[in-house]
C-alpha atoms as a PDB file:
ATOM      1  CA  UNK A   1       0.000   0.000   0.000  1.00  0.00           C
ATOM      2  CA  UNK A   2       2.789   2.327   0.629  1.00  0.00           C
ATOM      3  CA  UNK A   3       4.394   1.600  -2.830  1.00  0.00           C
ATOM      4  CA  UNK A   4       1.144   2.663  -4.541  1.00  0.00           C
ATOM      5  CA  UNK A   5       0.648   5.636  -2.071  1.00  0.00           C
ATOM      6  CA  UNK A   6       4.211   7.013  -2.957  1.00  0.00           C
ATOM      7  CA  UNK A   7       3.672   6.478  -6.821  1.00  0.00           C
ATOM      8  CA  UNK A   8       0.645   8.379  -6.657  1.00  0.00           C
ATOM      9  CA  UNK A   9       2.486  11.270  -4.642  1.00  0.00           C
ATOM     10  CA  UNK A  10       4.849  11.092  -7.768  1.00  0.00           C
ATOM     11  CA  UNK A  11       2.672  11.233  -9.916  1.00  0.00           C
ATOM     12  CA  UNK A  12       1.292  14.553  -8.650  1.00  0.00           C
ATOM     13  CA  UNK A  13       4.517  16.001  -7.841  1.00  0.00           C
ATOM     14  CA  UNK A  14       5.369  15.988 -11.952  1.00  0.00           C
ATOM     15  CA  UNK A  15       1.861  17.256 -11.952  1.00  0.00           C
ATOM     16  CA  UNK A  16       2.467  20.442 -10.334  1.00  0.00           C
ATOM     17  CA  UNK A  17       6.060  20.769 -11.187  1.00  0.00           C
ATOM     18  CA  UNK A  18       4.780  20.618 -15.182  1.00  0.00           C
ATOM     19  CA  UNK A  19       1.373  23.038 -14.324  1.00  0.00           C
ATOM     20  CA  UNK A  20       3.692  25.299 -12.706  1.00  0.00           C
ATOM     21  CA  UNK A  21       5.999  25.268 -15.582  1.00  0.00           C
ATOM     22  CA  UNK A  22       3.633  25.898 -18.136  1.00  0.00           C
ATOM     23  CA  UNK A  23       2.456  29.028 -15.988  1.00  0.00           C
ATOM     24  CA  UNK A  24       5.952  30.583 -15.467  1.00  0.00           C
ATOM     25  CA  UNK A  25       6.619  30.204 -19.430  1.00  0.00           C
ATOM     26  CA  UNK A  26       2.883  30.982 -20.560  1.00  0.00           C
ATOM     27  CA  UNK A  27       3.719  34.485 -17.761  1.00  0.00           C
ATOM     28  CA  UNK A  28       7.326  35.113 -19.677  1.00  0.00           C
ATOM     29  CA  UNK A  29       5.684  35.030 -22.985  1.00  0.00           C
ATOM     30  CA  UNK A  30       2.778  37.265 -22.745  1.00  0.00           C
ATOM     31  CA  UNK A  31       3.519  40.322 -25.329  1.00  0.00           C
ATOM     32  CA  UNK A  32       1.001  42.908 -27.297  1.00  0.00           C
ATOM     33  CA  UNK A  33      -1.943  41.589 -25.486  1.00  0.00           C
ATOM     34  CA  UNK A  34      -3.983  44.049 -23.937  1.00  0.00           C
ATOM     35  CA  UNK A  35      -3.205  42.999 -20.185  1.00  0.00           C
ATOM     36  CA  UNK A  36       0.246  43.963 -20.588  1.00  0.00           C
ATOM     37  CA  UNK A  37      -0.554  47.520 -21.058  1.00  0.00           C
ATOM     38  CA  UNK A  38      -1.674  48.382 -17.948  1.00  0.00           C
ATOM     39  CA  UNK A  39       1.401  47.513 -15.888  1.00  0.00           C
ATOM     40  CA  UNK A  40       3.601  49.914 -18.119  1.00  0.00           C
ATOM     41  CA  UNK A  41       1.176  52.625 -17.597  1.00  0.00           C
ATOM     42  CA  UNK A  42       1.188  51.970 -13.900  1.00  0.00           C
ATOM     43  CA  UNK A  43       4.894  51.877 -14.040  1.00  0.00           C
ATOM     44  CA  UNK A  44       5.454  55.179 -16.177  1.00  0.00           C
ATOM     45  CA  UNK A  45       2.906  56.767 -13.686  1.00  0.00           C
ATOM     46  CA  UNK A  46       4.925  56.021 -10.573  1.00  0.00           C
ATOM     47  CA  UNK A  47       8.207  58.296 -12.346  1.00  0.00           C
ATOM     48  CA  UNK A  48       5.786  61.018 -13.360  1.00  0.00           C
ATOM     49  CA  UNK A  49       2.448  62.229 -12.319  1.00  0.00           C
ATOM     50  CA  UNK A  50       1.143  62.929 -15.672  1.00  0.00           C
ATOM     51  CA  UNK A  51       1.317  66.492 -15.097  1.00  0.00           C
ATOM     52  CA  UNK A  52       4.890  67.740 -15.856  1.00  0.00           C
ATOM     53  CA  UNK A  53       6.635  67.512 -18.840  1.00  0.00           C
ATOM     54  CA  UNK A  54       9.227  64.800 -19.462  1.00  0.00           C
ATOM     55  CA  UNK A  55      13.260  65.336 -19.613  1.00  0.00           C
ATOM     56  CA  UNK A  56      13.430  66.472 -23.185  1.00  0.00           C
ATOM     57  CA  UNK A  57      17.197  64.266 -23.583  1.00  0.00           C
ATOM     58  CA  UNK A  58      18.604  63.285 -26.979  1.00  0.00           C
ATOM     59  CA  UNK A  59      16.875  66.006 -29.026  1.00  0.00           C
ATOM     60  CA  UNK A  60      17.821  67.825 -32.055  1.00  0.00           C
ATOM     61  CA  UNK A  61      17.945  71.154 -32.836  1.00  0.00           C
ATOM     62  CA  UNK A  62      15.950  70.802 -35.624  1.00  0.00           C
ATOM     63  CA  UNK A  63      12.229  69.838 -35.027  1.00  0.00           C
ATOM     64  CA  UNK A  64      11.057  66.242 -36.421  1.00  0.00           C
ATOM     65  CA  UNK A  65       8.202  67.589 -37.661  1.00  0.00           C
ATOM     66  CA  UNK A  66       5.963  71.181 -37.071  1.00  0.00           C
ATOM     67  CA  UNK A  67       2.602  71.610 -36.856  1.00  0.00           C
ATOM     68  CA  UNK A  68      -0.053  74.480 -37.196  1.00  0.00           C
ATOM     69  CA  UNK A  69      -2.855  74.171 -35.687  1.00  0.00           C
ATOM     70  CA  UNK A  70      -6.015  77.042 -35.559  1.00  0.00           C
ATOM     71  CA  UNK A  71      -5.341  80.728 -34.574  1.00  0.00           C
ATOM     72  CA  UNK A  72      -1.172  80.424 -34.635  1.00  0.00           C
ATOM     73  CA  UNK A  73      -1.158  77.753 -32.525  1.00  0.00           C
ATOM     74  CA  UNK A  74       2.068  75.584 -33.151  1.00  0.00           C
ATOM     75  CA  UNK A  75       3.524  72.348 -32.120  1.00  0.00           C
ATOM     76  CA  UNK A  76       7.304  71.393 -32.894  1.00  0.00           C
ATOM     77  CA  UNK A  77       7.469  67.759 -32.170  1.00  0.00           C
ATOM     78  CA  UNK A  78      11.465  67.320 -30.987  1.00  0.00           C
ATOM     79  CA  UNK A  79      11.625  63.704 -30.609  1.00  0.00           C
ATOM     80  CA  UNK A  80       9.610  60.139 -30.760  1.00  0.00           C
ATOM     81  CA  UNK A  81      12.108  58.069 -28.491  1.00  0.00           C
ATOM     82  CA  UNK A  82      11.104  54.146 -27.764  1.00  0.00           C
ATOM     83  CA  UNK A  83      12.052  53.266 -24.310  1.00  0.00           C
ATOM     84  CA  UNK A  84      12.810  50.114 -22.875  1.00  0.00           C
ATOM     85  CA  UNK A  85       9.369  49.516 -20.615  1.00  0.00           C
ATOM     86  CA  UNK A  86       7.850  49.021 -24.388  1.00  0.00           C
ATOM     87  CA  UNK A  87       6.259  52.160 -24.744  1.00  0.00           C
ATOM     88  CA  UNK A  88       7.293  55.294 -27.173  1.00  0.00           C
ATOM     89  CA  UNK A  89       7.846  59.199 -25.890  1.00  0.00           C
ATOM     90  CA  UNK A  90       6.858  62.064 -28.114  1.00  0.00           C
ATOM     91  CA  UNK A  91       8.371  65.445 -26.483  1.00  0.00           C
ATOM     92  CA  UNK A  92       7.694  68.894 -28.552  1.00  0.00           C
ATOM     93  CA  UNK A  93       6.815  72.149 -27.910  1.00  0.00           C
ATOM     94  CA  UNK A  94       3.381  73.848 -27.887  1.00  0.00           C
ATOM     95  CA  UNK A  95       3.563  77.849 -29.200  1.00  0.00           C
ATOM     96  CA  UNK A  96       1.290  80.490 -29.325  1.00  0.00           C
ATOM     97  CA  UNK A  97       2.572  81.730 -32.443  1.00  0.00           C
ATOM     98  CA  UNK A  98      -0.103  83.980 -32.491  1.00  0.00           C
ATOM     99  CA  UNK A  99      -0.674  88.110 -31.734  1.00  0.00           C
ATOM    100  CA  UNK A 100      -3.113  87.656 -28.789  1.00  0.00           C
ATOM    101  CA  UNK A 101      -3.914  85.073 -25.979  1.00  0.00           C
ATOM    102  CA  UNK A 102      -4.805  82.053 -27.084  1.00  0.00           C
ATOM    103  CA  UNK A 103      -6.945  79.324 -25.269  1.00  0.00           C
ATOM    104  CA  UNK A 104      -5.692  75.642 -25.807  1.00  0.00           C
ATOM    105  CA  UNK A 105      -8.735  74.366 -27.683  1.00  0.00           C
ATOM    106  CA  UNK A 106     -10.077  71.366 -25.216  1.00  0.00           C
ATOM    107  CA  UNK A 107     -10.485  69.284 -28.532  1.00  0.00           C
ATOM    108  CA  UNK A 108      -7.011  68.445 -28.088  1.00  0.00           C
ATOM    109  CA  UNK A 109      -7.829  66.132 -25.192  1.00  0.00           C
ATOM    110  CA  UNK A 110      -9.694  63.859 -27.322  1.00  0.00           C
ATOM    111  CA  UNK A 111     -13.491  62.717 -26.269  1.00  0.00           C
ATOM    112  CA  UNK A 112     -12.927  59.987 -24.093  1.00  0.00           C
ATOM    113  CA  UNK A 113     -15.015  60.714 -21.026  1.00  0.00           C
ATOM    114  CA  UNK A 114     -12.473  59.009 -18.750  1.00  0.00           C
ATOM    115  CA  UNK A 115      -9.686  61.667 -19.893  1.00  0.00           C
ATOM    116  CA  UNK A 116     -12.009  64.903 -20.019  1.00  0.00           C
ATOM    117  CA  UNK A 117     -12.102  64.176 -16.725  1.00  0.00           C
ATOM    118  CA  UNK A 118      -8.890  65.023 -15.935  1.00  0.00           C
ATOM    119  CA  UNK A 119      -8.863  68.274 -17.140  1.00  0.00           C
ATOM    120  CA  UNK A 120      -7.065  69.967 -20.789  1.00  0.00           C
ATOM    121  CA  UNK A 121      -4.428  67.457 -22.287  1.00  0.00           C
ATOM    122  CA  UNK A 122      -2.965  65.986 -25.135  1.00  0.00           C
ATOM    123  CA  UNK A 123      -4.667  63.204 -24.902  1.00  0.00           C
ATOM    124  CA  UNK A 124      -6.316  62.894 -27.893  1.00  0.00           C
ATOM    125  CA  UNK A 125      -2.698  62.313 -29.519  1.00  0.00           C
ATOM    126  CA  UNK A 126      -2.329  59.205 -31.447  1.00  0.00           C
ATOM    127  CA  UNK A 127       0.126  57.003 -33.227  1.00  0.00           C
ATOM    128  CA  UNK A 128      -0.792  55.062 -36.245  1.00  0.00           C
ATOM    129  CA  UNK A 129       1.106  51.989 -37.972  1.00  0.00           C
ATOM    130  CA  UNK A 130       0.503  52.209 -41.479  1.00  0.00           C
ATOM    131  CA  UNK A 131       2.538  49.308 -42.027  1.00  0.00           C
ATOM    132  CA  UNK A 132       0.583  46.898 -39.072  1.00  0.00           C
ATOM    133  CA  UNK A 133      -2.676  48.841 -39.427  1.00  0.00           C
ATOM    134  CA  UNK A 134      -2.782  49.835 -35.856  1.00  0.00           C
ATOM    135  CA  UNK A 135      -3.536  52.901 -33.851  1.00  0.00           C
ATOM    136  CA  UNK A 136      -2.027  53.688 -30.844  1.00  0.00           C
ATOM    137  CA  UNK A 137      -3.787  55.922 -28.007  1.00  0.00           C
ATOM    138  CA  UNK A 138      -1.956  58.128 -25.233  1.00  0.00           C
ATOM    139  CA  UNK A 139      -1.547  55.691 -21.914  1.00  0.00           C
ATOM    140  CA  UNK A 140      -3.349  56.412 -18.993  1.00  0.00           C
ATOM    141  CA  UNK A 141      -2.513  55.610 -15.362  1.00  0.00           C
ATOM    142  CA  UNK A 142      -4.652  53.658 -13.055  1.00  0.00           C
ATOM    143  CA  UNK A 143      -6.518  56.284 -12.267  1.00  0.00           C
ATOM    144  CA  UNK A 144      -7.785  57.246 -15.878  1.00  0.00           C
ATOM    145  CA  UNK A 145      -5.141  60.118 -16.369  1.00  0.00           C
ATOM    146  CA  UNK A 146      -3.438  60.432 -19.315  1.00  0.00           C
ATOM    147  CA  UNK A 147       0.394  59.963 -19.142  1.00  0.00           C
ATOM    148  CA  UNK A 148       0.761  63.421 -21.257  1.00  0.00           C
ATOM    149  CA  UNK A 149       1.342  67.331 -20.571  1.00  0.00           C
ATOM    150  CA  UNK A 150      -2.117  68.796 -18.803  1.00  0.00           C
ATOM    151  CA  UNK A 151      -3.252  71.674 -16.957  1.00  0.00           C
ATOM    152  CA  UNK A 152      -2.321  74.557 -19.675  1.00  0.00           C
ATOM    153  CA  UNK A 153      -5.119  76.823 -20.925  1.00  0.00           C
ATOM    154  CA  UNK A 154      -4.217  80.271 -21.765  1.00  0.00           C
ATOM    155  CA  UNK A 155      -0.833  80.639 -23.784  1.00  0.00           C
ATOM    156  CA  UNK A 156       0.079  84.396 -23.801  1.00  0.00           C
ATOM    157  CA  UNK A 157       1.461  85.390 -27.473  1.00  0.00           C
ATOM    158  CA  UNK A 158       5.431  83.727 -27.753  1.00  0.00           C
ATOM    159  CA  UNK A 159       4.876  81.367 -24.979  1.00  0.00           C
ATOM    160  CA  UNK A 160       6.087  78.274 -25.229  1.00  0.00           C
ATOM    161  CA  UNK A 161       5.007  75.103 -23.170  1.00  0.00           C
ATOM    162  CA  UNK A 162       7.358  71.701 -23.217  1.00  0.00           C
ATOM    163  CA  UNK A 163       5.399  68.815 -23.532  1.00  0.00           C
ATOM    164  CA  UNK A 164       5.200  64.895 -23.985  1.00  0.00           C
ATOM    165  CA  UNK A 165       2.990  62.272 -24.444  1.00  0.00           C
ATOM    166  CA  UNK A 166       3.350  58.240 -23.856  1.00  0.00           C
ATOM    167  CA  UNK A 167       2.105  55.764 -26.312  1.00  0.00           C
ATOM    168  CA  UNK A 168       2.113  52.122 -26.190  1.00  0.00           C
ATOM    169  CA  UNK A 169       5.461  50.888 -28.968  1.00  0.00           C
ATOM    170  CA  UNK A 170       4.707  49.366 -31.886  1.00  0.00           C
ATOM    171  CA  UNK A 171       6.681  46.600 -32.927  1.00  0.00           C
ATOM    172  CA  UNK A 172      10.392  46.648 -33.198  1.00  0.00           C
ATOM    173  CA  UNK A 173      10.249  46.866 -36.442  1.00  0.00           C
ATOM    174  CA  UNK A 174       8.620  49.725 -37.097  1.00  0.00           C
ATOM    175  CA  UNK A 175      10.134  53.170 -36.835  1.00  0.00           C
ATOM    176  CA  UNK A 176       7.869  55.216 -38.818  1.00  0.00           C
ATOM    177  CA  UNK A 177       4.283  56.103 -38.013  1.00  0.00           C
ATOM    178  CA  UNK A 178       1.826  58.909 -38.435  1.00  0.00           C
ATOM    179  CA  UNK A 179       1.038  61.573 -35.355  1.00  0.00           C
ATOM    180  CA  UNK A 180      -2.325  62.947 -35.539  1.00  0.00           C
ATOM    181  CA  UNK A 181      -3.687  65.324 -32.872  1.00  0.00           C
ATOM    182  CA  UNK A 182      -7.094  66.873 -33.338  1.00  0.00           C
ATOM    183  CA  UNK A 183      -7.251  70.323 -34.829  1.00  0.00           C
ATOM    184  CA  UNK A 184      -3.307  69.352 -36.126  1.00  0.00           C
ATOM    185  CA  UNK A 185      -2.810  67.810 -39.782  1.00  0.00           C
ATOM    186  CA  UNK A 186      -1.311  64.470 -39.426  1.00  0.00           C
ATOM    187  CA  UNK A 187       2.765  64.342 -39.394  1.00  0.00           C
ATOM    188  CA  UNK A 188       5.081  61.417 -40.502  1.00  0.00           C
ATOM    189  CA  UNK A 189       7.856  60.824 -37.368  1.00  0.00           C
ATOM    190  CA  UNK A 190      10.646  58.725 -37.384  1.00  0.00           C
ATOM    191  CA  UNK A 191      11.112  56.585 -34.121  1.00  0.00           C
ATOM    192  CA  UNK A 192      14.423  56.191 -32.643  1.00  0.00           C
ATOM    193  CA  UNK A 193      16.208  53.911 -29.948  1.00  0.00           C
END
């Protein structure tokens, strides 16, 4: 009886040890799915609140691409950087190129309800893949914010405002997509790192 009791103990010893295997691999291999986005965002969150503009590092003098928007508002875009967490980094600059003040239209935030919420943004920036046929939206945290520049409304004539907004990466492969930002025309950017 002991012989048969041990065997069976065996037997569900490889059991687990294969189950568990299967989990820890299935875990390691998990890319592009939708689950996996939330973790970045909650990691990007945790270095910045959303708020405040990223460290503008590795930029040219020369923008990457420049936009006019309505009224002589203007938006430089500096650099599209992929970083390592698997998400991409567009940092520019947002002008009132205009004579007078200028409010930030609140189009520019996109209509999501969950991102209204949280006051003027960027967040109705996205990246599309022509090549993959995929759109990209601005990440949010945990808490619905977007992980872009907010809180500007009013830009007196000449000022300038860094900002920067977080998208999920596309795949490796792929280093140039389309930036479109409502009220903007479209843009072509070139994706380093």
């Amino acid at each position: 009886m002991s012989i048969r009791f041990t065997a069976k103990a065996r037997r569900g010893m490889v059991a687990l040890t294969v189950t568990a295997g299967l989990a820890v691999g299935v875990a390691g291999c998990g890319g592009g799915g939708s689950g996996d986005k939330k973790p970045e965002a909650s990691a990007s969150a945790s270095k910045d609140d959303g708020s405040k503009p990223s460290a503008q590092e590795g930029q040219s003098d020369s923008p990457l691409a420049e936009l006019k928007g309505s009224d002589g508002l203007l938006l430089q875009i500096t650099s599209a950087q992929r970083d390592s967490g698997g998400f991409v980094t567009v940092n520019g600059d947002l002008k009132n190129d205009g004579a007078q003040d200028l409010v930030v239209p609140s189009a520019l935030s996109g209509n999501e309800t969950e991102i209204i919420r949280n006051g003027r943004s960027l967040g109705g920036a996205t990246l599309i893949d022509p090549q993959g046929k995929k759109r990209y939206y601005v990440l949010r945290d945990t808490d619905g914010r977007p992980l872009t520049t907010t809180g500007f409304s009013t830009l007196k004539p000449g000022e300038n405002v860094a900002v920067f907004m977080q998208f999920p990466a596309p795949p490796a492969n792929v280093s140039q997509v389309d930036f479109q930002l409502p009220t903007f025309p479209a843009a072509s950017l070139k994706i380093s790192g």
